[in-house]
Protein backbone atom coordinates (compact mmCIF):
# COMPACT_ATOMS: atom_id res chain seq x y z
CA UNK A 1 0.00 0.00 0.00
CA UNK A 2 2.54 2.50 0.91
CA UNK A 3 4.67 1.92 -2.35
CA UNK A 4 1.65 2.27 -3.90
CA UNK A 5 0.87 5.82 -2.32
CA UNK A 6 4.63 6.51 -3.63
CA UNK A 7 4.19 5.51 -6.90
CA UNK A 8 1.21 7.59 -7.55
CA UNK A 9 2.90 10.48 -6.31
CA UNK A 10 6.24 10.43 -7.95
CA UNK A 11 3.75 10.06 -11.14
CA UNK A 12 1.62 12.91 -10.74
CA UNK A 13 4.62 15.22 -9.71
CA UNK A 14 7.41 14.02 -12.58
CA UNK A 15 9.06 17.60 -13.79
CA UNK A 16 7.06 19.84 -10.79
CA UNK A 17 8.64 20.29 -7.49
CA UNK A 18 4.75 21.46 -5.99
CA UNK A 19 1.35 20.39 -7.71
CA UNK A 20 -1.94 21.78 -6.97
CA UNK A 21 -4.18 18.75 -7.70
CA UNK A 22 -7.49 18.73 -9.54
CA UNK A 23 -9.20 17.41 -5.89
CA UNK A 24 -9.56 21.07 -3.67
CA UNK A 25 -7.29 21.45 -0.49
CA UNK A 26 -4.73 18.18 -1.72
CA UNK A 27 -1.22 19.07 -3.29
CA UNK A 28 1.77 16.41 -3.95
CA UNK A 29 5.37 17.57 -3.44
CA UNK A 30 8.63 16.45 -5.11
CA UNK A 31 12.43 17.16 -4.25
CA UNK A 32 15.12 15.29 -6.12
CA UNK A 33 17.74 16.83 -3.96
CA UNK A 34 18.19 18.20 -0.49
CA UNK A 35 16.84 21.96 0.40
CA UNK A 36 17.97 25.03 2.14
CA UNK A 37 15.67 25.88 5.10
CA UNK A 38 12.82 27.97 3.66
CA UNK A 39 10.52 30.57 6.07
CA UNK A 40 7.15 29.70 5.21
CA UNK A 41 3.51 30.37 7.56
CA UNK A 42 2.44 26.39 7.42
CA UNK A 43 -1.08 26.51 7.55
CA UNK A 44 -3.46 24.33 9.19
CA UNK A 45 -3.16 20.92 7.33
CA UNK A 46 -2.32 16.99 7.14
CA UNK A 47 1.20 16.71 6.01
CA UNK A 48 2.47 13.08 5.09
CA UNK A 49 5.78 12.09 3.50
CA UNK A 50 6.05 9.28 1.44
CA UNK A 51 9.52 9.19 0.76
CA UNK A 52 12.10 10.79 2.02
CA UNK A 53 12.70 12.60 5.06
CA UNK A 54 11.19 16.39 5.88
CA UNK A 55 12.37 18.48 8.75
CA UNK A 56 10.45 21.47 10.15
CA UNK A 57 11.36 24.04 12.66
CA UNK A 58 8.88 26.04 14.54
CA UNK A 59 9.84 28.30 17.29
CA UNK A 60 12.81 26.32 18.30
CA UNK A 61 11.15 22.98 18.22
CA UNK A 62 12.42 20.68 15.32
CA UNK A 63 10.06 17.95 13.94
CA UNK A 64 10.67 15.27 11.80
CA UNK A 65 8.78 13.41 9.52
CA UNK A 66 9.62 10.29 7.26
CA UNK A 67 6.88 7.85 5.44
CA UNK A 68 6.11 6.70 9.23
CA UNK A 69 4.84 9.55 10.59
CA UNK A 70 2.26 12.12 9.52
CA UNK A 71 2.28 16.17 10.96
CA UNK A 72 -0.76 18.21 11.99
CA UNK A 73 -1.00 21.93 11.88
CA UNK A 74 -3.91 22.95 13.56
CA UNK A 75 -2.95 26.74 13.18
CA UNK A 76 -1.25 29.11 10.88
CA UNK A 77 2.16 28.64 12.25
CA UNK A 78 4.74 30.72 11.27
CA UNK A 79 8.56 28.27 10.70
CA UNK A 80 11.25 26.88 8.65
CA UNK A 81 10.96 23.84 6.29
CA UNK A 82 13.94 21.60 4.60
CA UNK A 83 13.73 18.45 2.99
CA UNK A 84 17.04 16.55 4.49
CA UNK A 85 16.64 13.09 2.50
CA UNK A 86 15.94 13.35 -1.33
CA UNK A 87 17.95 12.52 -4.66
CA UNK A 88 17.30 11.84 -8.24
CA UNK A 89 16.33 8.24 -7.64
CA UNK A 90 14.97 8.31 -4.55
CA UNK A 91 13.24 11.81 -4.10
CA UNK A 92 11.21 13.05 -1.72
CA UNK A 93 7.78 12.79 -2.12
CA UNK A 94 5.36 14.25 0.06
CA UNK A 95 1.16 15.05 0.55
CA UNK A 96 -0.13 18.04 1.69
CA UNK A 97 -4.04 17.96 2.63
CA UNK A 98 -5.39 21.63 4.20
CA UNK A 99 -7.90 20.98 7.08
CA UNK A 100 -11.79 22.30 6.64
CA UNK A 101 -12.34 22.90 10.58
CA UNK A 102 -16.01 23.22 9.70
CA UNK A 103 -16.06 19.46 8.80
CA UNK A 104 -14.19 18.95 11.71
CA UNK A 105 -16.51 20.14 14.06
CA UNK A 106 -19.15 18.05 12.13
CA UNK A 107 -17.15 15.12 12.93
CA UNK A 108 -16.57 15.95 16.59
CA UNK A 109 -20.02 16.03 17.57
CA UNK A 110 -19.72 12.00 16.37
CA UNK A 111 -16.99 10.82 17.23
CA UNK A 112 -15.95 12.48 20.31
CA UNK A 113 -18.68 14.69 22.28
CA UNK A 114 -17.30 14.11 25.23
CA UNK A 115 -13.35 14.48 24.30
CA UNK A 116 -10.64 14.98 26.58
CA UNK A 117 -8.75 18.06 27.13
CA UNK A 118 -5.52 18.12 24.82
CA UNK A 119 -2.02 18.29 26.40
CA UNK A 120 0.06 21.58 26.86
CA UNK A 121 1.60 22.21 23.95
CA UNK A 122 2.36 23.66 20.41
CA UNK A 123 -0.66 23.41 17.80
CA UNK A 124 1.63 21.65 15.43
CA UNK A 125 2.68 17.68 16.49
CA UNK A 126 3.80 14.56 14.80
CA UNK A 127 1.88 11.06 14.75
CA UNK A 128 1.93 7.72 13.63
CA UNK A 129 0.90 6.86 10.72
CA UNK A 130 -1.39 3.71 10.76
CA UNK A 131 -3.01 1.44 7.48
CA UNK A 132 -6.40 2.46 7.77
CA UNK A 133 -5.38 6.25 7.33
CA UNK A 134 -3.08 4.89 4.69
CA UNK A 135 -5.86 3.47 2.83
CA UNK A 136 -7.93 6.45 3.13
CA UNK A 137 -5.15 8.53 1.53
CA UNK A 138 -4.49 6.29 -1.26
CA UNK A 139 -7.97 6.34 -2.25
CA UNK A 140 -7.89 9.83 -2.45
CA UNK A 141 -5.41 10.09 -4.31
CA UNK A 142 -6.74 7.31 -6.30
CA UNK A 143 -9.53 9.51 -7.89
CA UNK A 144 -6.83 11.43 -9.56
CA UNK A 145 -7.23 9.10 -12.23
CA UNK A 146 -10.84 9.33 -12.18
CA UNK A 147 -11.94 13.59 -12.29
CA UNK A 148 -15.70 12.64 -13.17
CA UNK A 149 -15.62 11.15 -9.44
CA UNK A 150 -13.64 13.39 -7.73
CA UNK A 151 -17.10 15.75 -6.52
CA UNK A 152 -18.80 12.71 -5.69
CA UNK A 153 -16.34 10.78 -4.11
CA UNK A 154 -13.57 13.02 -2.43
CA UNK A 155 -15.72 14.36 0.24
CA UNK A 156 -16.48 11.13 1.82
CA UNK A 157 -12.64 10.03 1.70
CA UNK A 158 -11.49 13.40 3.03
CA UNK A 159 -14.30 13.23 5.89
CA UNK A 160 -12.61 9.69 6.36
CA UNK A 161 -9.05 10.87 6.56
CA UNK A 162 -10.57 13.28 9.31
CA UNK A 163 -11.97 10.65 11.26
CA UNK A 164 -8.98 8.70 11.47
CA UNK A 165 -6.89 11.85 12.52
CA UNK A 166 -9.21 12.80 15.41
CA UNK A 167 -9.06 9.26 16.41
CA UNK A 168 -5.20 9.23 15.91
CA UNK A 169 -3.11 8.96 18.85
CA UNK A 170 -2.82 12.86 18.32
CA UNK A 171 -6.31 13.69 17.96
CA UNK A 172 -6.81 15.42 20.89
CA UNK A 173 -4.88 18.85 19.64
CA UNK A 174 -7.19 18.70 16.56
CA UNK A 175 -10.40 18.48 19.09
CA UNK A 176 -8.99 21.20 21.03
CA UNK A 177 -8.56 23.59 17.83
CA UNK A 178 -11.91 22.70 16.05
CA UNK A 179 -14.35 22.86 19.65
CA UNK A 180 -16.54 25.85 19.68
CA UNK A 181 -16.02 28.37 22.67
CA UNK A 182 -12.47 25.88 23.44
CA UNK A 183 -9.35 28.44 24.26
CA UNK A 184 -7.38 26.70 21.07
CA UNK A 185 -10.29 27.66 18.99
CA UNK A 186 -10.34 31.49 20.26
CA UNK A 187 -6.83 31.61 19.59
CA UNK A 188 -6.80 30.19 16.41
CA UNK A 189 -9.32 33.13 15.81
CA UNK A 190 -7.22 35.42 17.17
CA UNK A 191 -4.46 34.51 14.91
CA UNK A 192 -7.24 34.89 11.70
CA UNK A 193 -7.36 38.40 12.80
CA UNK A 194 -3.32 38.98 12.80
CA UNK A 195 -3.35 37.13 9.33
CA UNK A 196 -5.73 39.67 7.67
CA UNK A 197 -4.73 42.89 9.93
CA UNK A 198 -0.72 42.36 10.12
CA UNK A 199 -0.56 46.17 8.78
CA UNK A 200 -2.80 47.60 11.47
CA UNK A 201 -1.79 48.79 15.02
CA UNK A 202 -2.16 46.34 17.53
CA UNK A 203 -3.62 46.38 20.82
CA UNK A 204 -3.24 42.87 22.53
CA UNK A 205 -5.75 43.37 25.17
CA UNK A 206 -8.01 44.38 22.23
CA UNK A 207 -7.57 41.55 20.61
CA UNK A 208 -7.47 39.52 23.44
CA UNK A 209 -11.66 40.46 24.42
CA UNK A 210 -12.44 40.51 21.07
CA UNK A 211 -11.97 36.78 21.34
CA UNK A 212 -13.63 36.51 24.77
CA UNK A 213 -10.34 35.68 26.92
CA UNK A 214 -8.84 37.65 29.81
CA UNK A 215 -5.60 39.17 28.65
CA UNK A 216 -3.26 36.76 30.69
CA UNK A 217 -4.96 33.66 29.71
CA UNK A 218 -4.94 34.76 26.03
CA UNK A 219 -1.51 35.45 26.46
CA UNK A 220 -0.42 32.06 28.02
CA UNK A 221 -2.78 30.23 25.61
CA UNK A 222 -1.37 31.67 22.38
CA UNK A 223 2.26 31.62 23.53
CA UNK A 224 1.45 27.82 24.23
CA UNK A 225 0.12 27.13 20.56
CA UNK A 226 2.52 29.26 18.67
CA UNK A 227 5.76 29.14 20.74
CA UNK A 228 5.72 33.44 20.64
CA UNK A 229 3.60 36.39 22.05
CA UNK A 230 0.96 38.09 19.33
CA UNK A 231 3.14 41.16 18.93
CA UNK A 232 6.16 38.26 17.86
CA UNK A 233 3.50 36.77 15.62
CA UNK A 234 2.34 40.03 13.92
CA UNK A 235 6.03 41.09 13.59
CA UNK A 236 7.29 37.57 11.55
CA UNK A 237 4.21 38.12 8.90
CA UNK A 238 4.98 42.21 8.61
CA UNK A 239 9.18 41.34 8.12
CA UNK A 240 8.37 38.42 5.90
CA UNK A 241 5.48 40.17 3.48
CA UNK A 242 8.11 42.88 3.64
CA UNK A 243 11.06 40.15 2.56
CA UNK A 244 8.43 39.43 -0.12
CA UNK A 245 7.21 42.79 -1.64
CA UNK A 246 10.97 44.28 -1.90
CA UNK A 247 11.94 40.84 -3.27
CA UNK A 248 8.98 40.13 -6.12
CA UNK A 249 7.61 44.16 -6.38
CA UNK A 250 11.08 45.27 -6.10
CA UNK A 251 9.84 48.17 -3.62
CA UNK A 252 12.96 49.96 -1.59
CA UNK A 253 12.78 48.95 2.08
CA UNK A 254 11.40 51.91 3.45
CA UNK A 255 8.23 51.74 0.82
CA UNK A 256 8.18 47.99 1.97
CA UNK A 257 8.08 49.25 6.00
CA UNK A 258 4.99 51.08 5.25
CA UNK A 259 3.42 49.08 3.90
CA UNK A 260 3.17 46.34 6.26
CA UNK A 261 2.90 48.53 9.00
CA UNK A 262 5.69 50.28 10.19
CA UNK A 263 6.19 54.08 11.07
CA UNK A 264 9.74 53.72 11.79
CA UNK A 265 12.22 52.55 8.88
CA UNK A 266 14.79 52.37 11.82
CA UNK A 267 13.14 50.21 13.38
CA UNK A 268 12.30 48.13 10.47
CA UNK A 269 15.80 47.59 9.68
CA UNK A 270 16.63 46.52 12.89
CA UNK A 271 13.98 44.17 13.25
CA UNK A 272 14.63 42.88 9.90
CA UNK A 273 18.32 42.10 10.47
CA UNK A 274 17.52 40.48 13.75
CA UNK A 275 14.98 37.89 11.78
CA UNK A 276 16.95 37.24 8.80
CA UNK A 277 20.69 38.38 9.41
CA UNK A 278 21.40 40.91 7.02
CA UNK A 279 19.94 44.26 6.19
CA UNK A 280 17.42 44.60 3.98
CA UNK A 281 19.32 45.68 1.22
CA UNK A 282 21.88 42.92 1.67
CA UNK A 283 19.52 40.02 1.87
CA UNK A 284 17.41 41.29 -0.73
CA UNK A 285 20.92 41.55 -3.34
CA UNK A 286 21.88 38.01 -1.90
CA UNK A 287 18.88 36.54 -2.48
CA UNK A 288 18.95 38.46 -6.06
CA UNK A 289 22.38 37.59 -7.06
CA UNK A 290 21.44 33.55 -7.72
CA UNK A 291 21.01 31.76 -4.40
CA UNK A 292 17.97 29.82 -4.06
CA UNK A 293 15.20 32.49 -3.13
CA UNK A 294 13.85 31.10 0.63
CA UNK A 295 10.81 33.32 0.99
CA UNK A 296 8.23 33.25 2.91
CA UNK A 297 4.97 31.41 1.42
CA UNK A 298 1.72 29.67 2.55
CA UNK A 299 2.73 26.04 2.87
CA UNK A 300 0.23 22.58 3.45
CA UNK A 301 3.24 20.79 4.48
């Protein structure tokens, strides 16, 4: 089964590095060769390698994952991902699925209405993989070869490859991220907010009854799932849209400050050579000059 999951994938993806599939919310990856580490905001998804080995770094904490192990991202999650095992006949090969939280809730009221509170921790861990969930994602990707089913069918599979995540021996983070009125869930709202409002000034306490939580427990609860405070959060997507809009709409760095949200350029450069080493004129020429561009993007796995 899993050579067959493999074999599908290093099919669909010969000549790509990064497909978007036909089926919404899957995409197939493929590295022939090893990776520099590349900022990206991983959002909330089902990640599964195939082949090959994938290492991810997210505030500090380094996860790996090989064909044995899947990762789940309940929340945007700002980090750093490198593929460490890959070559031209044995690449990497991975699956990226982005979670519907509405279906998830669906689920929950099923499965588990009377979960268990999740463990501390970061709202990004590593599980086993098991056959059953293998199954369900080779039949998904299965109706690759068949589009005229792929309305029809891929709903029900997904739905399935849900099921057997909340029932996973990591389910209980996804529970505490897709619960109504649950403090993951407010936070995870919270950080919809920062997503859409980087640019704007930010009040914390603001922010934090705007999601119904005290200010220290929306503090503690968010530092818990991300691994930083909101104003550390807010200040990673305003230096990397920055990185982004002096790198692909060649603006100068102080047009770039602006617009994501900064009054001082001082300031800007400062905090921008703290996240990424270099000025912003340096790492923008470096990056320029032929090095592999490592930018910040949206990333399922």
């Amino acid at each position: 089964m899993r050579q067959t999951l493999a074999e599908r994938v290093a099919r669909w993806t010969e000549g790509v590095d990064h497909l978007i599939t036909a089926i919404p919310n899957l995409s197939l990856h493929r590295r022939e060769a090893a990776t520099q580490p590349m900022d990206c905001m991983v959002e909330p998804s089902f990640g599964l390698v195939v082949q090959g080995t994938k290492r991810l770094i997210q505030s500090g904490d380094v996860y790996l994952c090989d064909a044995n192990r899947f990762l789940i991202t309940s929340l945007d999650l700002p980090g750093s991902t490198q593929v460490i095992e890959a070559s031209r006949e044995r690449p990497f090969l991975g699956i990226g699925l982005k979670l519907d939280f509405r279906v998830m809730a669906e689920l929950m009221a099923q499965v588990a209405p009377d979960h268990e509170e999740a463990p501390a921790g970061r709202g990004l861990v590593v599980g086993d993989m098991t056959e059953p969930l293998y199954d369900a994602v080779n039949r998904l990707l299965a109706l690759l070869d068949d589009p005229n089913a792929i309305a029809v069918l891929a709903p029900s599979v997904e739905r399935e490859i849900y099921y057997r995540l909340l029932t996973s021996n990591q389910g209980a983070r996804l529970r505490q991220i897709a619960s109504a009125g649950s403090q993951g869930n407010r936070v995870s709202r919270a950080i919809q907010w920062l997503r859409t409002h980087y640019d704007e000034s930010l009040r914390v306490d603001d922010l934090a009854a705007q999601v119904q939580m005290s200010s220290s427990t929306f503090h503690h609860h968010f530092r818990q799932l991300t691994g930083m405070s909101p104003l550390q959060y807010q200040k990673w997507i305003r230096l990397n849209e920055a990185r982004r809009l002096m790198l692909s709409e060649r603006l100068d760095a102080a047009s770039a400050s602006f617009r994501v949200g900064y009054a001082s350029p001082t300031q800007f450069n400062r905090e921008y050579s703290r996240l990424f080493g270099n000025s912003p004129r340096r790492d923008i020429d470096s990056l320029r000059s032929g090095a592999e561009v490592v930018l910040s993007v949206a990333a399922t796995y």
